[in-house]
PDB file of N, CA and C in Angstrom:
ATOM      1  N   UNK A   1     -12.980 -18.811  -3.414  1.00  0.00           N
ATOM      2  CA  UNK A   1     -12.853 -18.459  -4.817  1.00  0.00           C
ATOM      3  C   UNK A   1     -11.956 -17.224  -4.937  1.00  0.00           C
ATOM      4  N   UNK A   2     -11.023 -17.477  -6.062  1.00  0.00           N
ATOM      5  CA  UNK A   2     -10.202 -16.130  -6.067  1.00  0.00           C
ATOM      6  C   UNK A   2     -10.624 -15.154  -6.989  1.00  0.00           C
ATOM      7  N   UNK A   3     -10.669 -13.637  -7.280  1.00  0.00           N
ATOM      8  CA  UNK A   3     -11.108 -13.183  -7.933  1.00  0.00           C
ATOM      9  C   UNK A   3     -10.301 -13.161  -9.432  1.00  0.00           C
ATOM     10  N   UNK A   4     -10.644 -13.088 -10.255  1.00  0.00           N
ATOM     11  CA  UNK A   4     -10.215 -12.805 -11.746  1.00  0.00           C
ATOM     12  C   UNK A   4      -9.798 -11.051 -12.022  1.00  0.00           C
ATOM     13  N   UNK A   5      -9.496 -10.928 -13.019  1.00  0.00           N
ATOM     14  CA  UNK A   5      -8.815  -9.260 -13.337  1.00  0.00           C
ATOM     15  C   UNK A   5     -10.415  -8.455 -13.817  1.00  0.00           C
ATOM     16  N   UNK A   6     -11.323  -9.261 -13.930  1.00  0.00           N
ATOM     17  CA  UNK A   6     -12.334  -8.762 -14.378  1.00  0.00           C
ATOM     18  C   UNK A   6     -13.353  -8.377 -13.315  1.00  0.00           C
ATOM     19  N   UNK A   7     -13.367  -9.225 -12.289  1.00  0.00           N
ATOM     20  CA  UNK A   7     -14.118  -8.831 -11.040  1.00  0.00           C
ATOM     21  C   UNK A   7     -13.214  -8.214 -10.438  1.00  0.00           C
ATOM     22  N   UNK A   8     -11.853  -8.167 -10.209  1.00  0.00           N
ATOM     23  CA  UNK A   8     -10.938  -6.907  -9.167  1.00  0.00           C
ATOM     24  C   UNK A   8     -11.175  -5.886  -9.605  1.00  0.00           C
ATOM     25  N   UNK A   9     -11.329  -5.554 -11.165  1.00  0.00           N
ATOM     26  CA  UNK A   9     -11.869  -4.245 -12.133  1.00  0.00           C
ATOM     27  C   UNK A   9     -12.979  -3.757 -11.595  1.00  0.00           C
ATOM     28  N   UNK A  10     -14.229  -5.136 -11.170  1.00  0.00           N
ATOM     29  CA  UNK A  10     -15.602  -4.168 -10.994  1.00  0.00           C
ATOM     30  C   UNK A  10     -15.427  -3.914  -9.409  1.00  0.00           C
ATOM     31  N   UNK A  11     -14.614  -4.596  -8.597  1.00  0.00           N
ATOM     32  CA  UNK A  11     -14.578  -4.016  -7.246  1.00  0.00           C
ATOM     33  C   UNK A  11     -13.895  -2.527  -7.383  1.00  0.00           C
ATOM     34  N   UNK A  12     -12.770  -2.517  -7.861  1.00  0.00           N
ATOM     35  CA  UNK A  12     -11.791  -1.411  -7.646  1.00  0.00           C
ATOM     36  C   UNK A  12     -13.442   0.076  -8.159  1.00  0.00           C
ATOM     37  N   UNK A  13     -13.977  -0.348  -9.248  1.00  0.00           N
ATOM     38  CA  UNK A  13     -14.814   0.487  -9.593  1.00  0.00           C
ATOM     39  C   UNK A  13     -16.274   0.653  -8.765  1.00  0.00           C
ATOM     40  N   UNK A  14     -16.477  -0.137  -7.817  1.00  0.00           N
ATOM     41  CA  UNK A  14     -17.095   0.042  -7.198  1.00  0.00           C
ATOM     42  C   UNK A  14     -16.628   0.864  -5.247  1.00  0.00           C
ATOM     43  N   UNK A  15     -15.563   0.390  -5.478  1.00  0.00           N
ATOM     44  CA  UNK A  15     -14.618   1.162  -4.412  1.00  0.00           C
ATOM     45  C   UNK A  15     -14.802   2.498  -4.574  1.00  0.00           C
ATOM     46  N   UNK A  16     -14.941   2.867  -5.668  1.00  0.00           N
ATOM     47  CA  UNK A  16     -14.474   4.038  -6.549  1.00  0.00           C
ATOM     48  C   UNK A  16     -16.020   4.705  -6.390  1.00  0.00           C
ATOM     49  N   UNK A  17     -17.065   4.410  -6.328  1.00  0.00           N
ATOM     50  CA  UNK A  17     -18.240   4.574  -7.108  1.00  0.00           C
ATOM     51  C   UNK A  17     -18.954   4.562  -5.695  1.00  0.00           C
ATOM     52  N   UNK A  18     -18.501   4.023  -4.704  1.00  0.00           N
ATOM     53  CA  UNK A  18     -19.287   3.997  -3.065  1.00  0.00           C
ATOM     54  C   UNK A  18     -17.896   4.805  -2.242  1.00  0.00           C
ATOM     55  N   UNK A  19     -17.081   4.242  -2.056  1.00  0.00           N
ATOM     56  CA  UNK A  19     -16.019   4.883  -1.232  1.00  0.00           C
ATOM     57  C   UNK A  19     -16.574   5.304  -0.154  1.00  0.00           C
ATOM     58  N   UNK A  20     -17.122   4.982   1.026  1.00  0.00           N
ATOM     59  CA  UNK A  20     -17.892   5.270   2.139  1.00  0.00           C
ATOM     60  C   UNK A  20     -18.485   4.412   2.753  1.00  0.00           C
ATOM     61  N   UNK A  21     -19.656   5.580   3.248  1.00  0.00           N
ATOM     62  CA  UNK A  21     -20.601   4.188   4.444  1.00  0.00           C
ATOM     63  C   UNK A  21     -20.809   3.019   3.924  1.00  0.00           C
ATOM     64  N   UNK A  22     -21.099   1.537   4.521  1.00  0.00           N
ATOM     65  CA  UNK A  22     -21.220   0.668   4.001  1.00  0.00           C
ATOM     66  C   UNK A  22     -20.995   0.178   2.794  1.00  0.00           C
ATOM     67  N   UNK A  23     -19.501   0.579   2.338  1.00  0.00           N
ATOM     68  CA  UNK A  23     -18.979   0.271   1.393  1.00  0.00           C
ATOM     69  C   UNK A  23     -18.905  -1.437   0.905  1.00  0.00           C
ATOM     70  N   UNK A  24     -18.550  -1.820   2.214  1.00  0.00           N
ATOM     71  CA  UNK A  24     -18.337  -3.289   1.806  1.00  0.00           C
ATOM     72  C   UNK A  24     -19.794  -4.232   1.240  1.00  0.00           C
ATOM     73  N   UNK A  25     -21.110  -3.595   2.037  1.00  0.00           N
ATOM     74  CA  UNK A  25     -21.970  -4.020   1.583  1.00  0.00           C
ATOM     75  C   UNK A  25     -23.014  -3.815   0.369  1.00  0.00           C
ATOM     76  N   UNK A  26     -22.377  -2.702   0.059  1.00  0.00           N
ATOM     77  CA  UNK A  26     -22.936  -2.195  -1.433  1.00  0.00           C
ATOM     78  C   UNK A  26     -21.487  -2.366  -2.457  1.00  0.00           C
ATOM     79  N   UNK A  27     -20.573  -2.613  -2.450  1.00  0.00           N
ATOM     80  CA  UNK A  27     -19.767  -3.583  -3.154  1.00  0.00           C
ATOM     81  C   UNK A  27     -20.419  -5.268  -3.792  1.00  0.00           C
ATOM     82  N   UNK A  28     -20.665  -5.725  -2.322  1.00  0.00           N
ATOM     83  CA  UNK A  28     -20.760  -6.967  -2.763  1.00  0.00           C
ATOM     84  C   UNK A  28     -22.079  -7.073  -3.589  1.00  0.00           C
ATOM     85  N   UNK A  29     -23.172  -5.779  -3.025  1.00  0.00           N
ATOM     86  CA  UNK A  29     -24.874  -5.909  -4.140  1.00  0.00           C
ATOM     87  C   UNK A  29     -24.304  -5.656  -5.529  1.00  0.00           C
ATOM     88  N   UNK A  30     -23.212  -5.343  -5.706  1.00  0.00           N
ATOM     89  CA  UNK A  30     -22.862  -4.574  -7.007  1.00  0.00           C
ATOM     90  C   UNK A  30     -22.117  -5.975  -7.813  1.00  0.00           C
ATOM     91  N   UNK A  31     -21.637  -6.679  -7.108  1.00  0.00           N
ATOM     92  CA  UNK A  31     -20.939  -7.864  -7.724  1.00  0.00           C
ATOM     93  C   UNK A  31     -22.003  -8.819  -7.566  1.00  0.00           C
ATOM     94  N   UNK A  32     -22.582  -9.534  -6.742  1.00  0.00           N
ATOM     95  CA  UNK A  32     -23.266 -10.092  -6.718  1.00  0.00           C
ATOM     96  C   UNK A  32     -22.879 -11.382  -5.994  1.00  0.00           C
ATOM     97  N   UNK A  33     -22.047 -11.096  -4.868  1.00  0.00           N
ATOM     98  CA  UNK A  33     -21.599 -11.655  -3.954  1.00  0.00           C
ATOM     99  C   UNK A  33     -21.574 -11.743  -2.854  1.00  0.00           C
ATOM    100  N   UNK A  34     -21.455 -12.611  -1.452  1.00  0.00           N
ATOM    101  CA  UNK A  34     -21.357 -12.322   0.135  1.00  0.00           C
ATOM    102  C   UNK A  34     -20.348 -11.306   0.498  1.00  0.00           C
ATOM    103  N   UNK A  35     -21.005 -10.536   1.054  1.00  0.00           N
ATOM    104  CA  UNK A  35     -20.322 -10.039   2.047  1.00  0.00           C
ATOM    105  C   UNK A  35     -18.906 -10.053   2.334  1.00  0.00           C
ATOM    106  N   UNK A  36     -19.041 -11.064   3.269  1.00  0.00           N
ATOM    107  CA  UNK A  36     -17.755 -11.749   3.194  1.00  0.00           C
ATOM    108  C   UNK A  36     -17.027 -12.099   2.986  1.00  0.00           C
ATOM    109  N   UNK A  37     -17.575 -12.396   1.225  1.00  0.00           N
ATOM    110  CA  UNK A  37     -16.151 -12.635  -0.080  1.00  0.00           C
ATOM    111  C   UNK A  37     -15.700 -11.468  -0.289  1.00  0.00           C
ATOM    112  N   UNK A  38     -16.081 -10.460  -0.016  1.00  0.00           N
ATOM    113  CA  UNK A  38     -15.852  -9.096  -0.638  1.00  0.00           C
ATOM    114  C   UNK A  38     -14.717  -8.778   0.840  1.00  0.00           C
ATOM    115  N   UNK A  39     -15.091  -8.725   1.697  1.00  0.00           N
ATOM    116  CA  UNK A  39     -14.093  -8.742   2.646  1.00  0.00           C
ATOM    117  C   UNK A  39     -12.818  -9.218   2.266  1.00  0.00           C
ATOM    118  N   UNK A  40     -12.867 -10.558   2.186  1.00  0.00           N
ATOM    119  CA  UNK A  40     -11.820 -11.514   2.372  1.00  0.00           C
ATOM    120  C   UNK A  40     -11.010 -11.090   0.825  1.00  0.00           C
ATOM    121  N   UNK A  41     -11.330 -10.839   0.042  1.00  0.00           N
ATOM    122  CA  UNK A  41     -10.359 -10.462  -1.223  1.00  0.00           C
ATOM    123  C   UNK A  41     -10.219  -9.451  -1.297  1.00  0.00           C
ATOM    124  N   UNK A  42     -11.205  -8.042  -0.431  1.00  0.00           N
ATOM    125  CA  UNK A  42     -10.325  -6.486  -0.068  1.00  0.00           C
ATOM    126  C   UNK A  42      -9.311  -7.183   0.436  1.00  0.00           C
ATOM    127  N   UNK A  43      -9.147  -7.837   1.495  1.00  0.00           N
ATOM    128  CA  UNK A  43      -8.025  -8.104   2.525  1.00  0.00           C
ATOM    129  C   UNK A  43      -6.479  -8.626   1.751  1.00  0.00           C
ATOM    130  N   UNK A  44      -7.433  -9.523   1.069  1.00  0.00           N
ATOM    131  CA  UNK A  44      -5.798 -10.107  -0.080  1.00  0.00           C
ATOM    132  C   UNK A  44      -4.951  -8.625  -0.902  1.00  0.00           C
ATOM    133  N   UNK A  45      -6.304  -8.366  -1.623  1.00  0.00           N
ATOM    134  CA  UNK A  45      -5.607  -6.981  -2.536  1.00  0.00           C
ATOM    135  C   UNK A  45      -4.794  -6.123  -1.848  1.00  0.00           C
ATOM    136  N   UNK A  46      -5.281  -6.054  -0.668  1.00  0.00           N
ATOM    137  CA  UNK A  46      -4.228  -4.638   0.207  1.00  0.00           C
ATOM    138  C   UNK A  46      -3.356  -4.898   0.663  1.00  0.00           C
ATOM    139  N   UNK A  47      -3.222  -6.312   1.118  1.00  0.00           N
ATOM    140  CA  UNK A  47      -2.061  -6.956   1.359  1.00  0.00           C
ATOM    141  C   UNK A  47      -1.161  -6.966   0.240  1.00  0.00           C
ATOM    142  N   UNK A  48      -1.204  -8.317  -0.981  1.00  0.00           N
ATOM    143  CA  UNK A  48      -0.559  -7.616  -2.159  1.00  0.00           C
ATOM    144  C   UNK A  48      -0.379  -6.436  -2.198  1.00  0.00           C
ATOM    145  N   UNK A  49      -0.874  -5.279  -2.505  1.00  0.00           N
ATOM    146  CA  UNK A  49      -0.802  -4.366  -3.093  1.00  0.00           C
ATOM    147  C   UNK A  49       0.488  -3.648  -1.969  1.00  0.00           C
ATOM    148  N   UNK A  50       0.085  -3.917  -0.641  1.00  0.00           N
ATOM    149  CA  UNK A  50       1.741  -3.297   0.067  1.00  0.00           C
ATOM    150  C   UNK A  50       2.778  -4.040  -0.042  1.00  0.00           C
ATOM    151  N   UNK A  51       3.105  -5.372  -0.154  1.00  0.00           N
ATOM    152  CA  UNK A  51       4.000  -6.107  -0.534  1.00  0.00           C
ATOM    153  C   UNK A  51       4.542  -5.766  -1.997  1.00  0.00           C
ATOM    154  N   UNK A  52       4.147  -5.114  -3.251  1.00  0.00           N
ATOM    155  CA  UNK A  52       4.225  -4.667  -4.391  1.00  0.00           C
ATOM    156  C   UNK A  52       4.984  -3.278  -4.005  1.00  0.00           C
ATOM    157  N   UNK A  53       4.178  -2.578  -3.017  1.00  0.00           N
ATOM    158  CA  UNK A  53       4.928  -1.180  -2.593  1.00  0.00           C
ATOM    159  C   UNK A  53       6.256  -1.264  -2.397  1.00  0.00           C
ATOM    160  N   UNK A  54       6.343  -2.285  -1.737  1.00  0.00           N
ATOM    161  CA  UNK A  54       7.683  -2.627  -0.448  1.00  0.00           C
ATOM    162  C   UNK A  54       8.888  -3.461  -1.485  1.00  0.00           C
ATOM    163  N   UNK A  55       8.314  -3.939  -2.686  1.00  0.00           N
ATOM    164  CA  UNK A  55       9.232  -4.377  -3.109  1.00  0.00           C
ATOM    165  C   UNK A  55       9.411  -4.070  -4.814  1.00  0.00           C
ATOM    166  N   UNK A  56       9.010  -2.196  -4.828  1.00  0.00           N
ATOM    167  CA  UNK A  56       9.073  -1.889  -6.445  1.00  0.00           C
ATOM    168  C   UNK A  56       9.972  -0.919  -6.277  1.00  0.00           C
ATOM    169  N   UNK A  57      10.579  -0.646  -4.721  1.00  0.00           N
ATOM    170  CA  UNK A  57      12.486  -0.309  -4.439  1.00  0.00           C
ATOM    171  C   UNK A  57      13.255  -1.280  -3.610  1.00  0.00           C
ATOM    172  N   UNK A  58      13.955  -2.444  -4.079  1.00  0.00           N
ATOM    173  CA  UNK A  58      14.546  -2.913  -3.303  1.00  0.00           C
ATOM    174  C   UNK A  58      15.701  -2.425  -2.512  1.00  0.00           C
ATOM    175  N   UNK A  59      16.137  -0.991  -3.101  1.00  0.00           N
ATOM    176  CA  UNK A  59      17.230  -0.616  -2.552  1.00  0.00           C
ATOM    177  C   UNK A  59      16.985   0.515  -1.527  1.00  0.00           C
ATOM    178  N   UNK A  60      15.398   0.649  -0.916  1.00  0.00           N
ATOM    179  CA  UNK A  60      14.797   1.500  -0.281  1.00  0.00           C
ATOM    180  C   UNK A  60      15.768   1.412   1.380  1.00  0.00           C
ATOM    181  N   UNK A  61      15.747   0.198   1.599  1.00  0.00           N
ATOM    182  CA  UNK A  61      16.151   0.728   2.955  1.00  0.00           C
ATOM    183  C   UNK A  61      17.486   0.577   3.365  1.00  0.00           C
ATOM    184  N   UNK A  62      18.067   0.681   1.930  1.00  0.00           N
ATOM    185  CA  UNK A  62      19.426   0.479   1.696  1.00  0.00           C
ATOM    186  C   UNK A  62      19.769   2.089   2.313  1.00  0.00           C
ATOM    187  N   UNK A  63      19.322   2.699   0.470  1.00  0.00           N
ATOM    188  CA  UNK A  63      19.336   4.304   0.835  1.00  0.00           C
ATOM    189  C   UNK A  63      18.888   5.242   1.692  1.00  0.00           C
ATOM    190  N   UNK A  64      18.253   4.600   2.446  1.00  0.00           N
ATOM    191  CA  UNK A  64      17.100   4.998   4.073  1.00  0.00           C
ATOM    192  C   UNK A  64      18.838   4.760   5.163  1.00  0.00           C
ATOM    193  N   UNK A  65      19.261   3.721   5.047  1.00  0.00           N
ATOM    194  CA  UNK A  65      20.163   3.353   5.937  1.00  0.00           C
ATOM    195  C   UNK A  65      21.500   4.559   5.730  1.00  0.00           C
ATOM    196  N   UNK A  66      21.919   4.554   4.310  1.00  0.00           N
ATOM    197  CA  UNK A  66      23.274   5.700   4.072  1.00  0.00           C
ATOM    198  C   UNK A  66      22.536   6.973   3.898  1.00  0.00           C
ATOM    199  N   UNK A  67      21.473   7.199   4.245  1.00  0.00           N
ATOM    200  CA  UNK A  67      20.596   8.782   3.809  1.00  0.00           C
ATOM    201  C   UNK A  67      21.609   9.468   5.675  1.00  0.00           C
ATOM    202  N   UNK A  68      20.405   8.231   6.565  1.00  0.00           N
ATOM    203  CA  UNK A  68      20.850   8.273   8.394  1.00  0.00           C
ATOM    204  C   UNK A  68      22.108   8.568   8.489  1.00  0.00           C
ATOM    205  N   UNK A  69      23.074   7.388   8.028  1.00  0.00           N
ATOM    206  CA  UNK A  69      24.235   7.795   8.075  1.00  0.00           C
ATOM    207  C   UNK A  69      25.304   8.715   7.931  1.00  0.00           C
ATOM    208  N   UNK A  70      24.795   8.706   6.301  1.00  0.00           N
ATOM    209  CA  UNK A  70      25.490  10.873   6.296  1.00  0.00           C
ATOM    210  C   UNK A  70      25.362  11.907   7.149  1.00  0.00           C
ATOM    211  N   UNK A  71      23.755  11.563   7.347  1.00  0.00           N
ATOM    212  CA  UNK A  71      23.315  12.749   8.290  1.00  0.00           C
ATOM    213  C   UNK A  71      23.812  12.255   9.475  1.00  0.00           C
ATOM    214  N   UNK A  72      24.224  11.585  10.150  1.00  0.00           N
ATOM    215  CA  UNK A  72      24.828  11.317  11.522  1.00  0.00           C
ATOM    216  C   UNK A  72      26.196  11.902  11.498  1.00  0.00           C
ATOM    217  N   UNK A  73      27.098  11.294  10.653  1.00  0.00           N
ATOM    218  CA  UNK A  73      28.231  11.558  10.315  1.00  0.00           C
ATOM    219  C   UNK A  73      28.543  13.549  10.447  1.00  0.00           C
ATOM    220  N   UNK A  74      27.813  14.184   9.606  1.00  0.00           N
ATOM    221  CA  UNK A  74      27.666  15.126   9.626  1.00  0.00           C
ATOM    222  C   UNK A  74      27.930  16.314  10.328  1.00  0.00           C
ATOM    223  N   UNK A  75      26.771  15.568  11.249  1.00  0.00           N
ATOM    224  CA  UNK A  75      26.132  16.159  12.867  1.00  0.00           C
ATOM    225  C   UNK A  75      27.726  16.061  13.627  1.00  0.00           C
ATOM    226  N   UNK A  76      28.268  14.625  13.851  1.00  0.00           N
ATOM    227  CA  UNK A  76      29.636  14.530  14.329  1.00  0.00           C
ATOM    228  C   UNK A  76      30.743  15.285  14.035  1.00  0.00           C
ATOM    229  N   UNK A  77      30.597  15.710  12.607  1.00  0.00           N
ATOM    230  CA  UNK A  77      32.179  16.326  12.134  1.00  0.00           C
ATOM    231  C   UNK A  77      32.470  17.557  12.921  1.00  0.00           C
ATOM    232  N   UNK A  78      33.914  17.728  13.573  1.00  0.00           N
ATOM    233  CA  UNK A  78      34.384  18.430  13.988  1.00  0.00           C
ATOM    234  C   UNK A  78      33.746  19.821  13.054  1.00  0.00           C
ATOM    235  N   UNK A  79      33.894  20.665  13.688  1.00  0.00           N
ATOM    236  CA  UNK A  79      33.800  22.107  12.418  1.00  0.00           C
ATOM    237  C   UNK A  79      34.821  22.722  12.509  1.00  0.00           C
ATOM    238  N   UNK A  80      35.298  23.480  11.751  1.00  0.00           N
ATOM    239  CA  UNK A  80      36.685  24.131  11.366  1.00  0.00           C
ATOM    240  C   UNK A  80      36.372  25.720  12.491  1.00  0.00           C
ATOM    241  N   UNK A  81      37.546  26.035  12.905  1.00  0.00           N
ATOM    242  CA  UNK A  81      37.468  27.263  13.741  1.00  0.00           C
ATOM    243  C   UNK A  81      37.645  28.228  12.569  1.00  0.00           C
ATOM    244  N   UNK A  82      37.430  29.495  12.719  1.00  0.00           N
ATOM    245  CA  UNK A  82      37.739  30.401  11.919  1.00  0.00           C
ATOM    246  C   UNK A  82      39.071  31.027  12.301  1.00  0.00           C
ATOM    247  N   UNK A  83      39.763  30.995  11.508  1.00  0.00           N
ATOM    248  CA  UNK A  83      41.463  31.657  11.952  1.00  0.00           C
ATOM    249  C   UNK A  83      41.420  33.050  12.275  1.00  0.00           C
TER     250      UNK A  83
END
C-alpha cells in the first residue's frame, strides 16, 4: 500500500514528535500500522526525497565541474615576476 499526503503528514509528524529510540515502532502505534510498512515507505520517502535534492539543480555538477576548473587553471598560471 502506498501512502497518501495525509498519512506522509502524520508520519513526518510523528518523526517529528518521537525522533529517537524506537522511532520506527512508535511511528507505526501512532498510525496504526506494521512495522514494517512504516519501514518500507521511510525507505521510499528518503529515497525520493534525495532524488528531488539531486535534481532541484540540474546545473549542479555542471558548476561543480567549471568551479574545479578555474581553480586548477589558476593554480597553473604562470605568475608575473616583479620588474
Amino acid at each position: 500500500m502506498t501512502w497518501n499526503d495525509a498519512m506522509i503528514r502524520k508520519y513526518y509528524d510523528a518523526v517529528v514528535k518521537h525522533g529517537g529510540k524506537n522511532m520506527i515502532k512508535k511511528i507505526a502505534e501512532d498510525l496504526g500500522v506494521e512495522e514494517a510498512e512504516v519501514q518500507k515507505e521511510a525507505s521510499k520517502l528518503e529515497k525520493a526525497t534525495k532524488r528531488k535534492k539531486d535534481w532541484s539543480n540540474p546545473n549542479a555538477k555542471k558548476q561543480k565541474h567549471d568551479c574545479l576548473a578555474r581553480a586548477r587553471s589558476s593554480e597553473h598560471r604562470p605568475r608575473s615576476k616583479p620588474a
